[in-house]
C-alpha atoms as a PDB file:
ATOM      1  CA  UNK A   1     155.836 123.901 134.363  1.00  0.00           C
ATOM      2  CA  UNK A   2     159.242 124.955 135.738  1.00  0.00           C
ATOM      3  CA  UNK A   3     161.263 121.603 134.960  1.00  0.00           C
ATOM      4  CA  UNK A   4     164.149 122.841 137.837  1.00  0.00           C
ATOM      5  CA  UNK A   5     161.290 123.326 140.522  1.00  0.00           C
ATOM      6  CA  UNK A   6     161.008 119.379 139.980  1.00  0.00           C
ATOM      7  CA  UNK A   7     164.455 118.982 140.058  1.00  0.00           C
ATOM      8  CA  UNK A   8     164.851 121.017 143.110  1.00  0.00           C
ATOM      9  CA  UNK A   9     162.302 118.037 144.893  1.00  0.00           C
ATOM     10  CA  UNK A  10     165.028 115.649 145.294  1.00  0.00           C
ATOM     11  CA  UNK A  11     163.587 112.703 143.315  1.00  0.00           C
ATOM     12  CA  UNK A  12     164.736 109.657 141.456  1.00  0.00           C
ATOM     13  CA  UNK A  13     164.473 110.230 138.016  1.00  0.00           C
ATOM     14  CA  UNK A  14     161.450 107.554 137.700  1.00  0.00           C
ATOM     15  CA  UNK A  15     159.270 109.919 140.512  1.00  0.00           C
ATOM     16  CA  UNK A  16     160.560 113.094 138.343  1.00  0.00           C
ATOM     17  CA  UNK A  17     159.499 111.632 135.040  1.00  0.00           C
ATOM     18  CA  UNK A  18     156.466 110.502 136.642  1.00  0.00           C
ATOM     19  CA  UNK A  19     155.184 114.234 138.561  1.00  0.00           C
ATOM     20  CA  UNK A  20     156.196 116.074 135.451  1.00  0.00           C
ATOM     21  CA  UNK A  21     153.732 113.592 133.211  1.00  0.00           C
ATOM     22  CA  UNK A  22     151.188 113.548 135.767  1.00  0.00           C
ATOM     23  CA  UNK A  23     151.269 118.007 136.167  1.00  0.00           C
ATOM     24  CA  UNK A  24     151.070 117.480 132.786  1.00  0.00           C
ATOM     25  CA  UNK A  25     148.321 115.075 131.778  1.00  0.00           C
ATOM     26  CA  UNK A  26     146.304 114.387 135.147  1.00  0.00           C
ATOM     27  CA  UNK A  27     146.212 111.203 134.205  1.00  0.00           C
ATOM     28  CA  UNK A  28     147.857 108.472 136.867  1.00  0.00           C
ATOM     29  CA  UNK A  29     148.662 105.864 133.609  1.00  0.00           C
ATOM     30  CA  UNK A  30     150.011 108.268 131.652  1.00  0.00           C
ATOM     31  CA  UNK A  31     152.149 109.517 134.204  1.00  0.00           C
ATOM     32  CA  UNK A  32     153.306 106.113 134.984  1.00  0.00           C
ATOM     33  CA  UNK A  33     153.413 104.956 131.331  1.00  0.00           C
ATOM     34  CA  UNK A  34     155.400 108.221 131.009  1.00  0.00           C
ATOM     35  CA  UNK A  35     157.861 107.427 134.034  1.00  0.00           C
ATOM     36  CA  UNK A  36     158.742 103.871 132.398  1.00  0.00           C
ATOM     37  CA  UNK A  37     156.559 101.797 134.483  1.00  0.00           C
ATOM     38  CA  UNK A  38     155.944  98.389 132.853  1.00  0.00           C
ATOM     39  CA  UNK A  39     152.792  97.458 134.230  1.00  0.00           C
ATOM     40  CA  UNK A  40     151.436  94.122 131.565  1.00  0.00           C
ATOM     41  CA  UNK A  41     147.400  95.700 131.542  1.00  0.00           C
ATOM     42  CA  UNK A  42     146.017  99.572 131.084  1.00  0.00           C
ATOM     43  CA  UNK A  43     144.380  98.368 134.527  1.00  0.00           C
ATOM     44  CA  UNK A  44     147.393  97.665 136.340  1.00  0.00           C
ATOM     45  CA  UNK A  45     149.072 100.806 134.788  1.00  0.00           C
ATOM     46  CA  UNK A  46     146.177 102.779 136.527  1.00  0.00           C
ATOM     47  CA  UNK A  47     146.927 101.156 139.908  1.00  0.00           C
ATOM     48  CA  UNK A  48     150.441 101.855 139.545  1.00  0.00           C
ATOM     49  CA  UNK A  49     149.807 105.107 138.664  1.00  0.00           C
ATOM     50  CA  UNK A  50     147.799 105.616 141.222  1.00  0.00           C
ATOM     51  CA  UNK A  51     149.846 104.650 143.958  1.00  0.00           C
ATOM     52  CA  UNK A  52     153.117 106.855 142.811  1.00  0.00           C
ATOM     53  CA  UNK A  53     150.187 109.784 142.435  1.00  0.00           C
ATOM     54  CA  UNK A  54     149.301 108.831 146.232  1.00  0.00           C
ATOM     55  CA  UNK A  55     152.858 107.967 147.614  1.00  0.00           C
ATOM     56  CA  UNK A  56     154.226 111.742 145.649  1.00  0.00           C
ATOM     57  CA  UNK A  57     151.418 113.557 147.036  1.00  0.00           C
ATOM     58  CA  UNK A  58     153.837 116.070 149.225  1.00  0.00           C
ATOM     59  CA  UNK A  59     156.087 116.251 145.958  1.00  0.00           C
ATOM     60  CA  UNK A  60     152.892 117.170 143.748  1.00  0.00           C
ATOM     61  CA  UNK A  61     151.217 119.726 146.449  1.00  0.00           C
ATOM     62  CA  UNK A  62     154.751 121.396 147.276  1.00  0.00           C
ATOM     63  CA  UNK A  63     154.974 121.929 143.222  1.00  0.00           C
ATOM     64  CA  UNK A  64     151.680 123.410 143.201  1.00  0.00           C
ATOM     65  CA  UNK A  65     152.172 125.765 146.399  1.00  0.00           C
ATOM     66  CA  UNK A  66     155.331 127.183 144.334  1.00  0.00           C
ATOM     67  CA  UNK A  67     153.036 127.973 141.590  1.00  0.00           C
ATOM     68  CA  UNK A  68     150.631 129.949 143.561  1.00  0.00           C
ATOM     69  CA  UNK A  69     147.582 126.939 143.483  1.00  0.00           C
ATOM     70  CA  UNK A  70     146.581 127.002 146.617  1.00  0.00           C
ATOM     71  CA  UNK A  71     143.694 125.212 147.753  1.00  0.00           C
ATOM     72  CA  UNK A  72     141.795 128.833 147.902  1.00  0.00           C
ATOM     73  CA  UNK A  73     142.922 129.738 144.544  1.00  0.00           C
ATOM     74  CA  UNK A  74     142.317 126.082 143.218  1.00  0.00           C
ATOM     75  CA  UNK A  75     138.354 126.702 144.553  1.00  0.00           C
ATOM     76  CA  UNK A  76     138.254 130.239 143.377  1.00  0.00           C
ATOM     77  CA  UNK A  77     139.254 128.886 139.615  1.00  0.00           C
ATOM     78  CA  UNK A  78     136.409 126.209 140.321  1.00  0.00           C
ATOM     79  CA  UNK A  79     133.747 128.613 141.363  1.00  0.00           C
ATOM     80  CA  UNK A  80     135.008 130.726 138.721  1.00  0.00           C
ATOM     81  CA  UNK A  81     134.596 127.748 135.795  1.00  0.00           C
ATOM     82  CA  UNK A  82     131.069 127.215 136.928  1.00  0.00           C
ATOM     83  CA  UNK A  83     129.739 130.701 135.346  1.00  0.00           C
ATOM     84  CA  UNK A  84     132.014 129.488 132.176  1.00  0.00           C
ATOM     85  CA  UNK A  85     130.208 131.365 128.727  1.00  0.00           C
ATOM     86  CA  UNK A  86     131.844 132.144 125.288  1.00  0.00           C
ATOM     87  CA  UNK A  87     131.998 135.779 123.537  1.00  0.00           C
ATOM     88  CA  UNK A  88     129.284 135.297 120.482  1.00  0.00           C
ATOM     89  CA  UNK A  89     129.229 137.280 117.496  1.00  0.00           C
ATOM     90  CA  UNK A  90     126.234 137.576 115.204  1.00  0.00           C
ATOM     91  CA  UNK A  91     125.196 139.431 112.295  1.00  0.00           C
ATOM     92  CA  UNK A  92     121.837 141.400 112.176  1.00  0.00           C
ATOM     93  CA  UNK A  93     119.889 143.161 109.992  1.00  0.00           C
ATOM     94  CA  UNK A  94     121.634 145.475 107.162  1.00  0.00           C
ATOM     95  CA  UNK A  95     125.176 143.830 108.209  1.00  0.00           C
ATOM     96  CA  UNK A  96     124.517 145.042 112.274  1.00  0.00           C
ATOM     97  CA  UNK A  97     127.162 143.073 114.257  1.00  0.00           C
ATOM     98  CA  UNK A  98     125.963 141.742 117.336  1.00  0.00           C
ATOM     99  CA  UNK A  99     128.202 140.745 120.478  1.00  0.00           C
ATOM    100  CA  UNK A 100     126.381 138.682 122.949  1.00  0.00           C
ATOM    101  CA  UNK A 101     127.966 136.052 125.973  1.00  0.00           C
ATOM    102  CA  UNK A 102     126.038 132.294 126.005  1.00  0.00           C
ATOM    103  CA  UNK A 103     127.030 129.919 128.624  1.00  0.00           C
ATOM    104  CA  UNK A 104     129.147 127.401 127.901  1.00  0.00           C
ATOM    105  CA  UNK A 105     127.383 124.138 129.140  1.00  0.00           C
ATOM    106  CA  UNK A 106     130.358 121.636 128.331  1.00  0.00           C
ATOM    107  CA  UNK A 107     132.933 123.586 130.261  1.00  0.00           C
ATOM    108  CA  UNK A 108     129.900 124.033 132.982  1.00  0.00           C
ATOM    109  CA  UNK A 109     129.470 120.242 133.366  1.00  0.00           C
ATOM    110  CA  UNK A 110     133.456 119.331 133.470  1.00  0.00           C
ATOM    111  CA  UNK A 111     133.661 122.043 136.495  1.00  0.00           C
ATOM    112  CA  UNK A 112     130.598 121.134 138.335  1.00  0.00           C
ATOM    113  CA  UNK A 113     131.609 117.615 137.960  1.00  0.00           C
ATOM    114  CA  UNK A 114     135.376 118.956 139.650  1.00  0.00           C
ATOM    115  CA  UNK A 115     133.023 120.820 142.682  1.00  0.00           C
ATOM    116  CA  UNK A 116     131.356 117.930 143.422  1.00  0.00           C
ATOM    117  CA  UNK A 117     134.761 115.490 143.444  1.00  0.00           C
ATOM    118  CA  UNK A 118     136.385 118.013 145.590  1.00  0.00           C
ATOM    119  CA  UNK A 119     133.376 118.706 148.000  1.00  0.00           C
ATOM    120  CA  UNK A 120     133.488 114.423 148.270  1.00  0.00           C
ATOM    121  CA  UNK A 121     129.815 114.815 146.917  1.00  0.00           C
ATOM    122  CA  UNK A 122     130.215 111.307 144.981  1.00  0.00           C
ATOM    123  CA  UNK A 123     129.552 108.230 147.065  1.00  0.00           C
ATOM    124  CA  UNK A 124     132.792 105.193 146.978  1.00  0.00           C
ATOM    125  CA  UNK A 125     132.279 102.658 144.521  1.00  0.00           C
ATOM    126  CA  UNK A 126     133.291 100.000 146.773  1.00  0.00           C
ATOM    127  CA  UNK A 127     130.758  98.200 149.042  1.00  0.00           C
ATOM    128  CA  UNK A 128     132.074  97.746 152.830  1.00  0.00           C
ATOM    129  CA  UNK A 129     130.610  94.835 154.789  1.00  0.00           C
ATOM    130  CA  UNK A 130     130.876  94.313 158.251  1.00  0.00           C
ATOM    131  CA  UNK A 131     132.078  90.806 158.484  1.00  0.00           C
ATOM    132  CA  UNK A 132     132.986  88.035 161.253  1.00  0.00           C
ATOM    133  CA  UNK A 133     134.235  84.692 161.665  1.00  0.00           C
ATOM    134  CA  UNK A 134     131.712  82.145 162.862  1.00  0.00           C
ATOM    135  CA  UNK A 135     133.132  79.450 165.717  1.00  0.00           C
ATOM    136  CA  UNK A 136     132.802  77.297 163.288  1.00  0.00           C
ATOM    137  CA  UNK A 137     135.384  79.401 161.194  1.00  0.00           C
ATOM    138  CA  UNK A 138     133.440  80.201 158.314  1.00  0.00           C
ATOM    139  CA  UNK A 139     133.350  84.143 157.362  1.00  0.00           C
ATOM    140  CA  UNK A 140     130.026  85.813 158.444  1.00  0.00           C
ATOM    141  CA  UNK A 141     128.907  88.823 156.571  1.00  0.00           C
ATOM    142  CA  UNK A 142     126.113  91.050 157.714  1.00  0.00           C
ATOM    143  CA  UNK A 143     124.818  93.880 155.665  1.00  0.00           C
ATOM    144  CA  UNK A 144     121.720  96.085 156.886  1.00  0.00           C
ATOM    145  CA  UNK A 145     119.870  98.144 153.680  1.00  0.00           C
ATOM    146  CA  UNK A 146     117.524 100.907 154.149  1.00  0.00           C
ATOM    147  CA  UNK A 147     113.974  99.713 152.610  1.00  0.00           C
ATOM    148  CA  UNK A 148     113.143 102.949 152.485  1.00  0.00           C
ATOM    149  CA  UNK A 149     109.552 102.672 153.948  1.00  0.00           C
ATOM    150  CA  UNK A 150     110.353 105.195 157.176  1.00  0.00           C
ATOM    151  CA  UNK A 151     110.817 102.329 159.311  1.00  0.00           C
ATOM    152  CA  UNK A 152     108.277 100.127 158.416  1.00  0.00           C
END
């Protein structure tokens, strides 16, 4: 990564440390570990994280533009890492060498995984409740769950 392209951002040092860490690692607590956040749990680091990561997203995106990742080219490299194989080599018969592709099913997974994140395939892990406060002031929730008998 070009370290003056961050410099040319106008950050404080702490937001520098931290979007040249997170480019680096993906990783929102290692970024803020990395930018000298002093968050007391690994849990708390990854909120922390995670809110610089949110509140630097312009920073982050404007870095990436200069590099040429687009959000085309970032789905092009996605597509591309879903046909991922590795260049085999075997030996045959009377010392024969062999070149053959096979796919390469970890790399597969990790990018299918990415397609689905960035398609917003996954459901949120949070439940949200509809919720009210009763006149006699206690808090009413209400929650409605499909049974799934087609309406019966």
């Amino acid at each position: 990564m070009n370290t003056q392209a961050v410099e040319n951002l106008d950050l404080s040092p702490k937001d520098a440390k931290f979007v040249r860490a997170y480019i680096r690692t993906g990783d929102h607590a290692k970024a803020a570990h990395a930018a000298g956040s002093q968050a007391s749990t690994p849990e708390s680091l990854r909120v922390v994280g995670y809110k610089m990561a949110k509140r630097l997203n312009g920073p982050i995106k404007a870095l990436m533009a200069a590099a040429g990742l687009t959000s085309v080219e970032i789905l092009r490299r996605v597509a591309q890492g879903l046909d991922a194989s590795d260049q085999r080599v075997a030996l045959g018969p009377k010392g024969a060498v062999h070149e053959f592709e096979s796919p390469n099913w970890p790399a597969r997974a990790r990018f299918t995984d990415m397609a689905i994140k960035l398609s917003g395939g996954y459901p949120k892990a949070q439940l949200e409740l509809p919720f009210d406060v009763g006149e006699d002031g206690k808090l009413v929730i209400t929650a409605e769950f499909e049974t799934g008998t087609n309406g019966v």
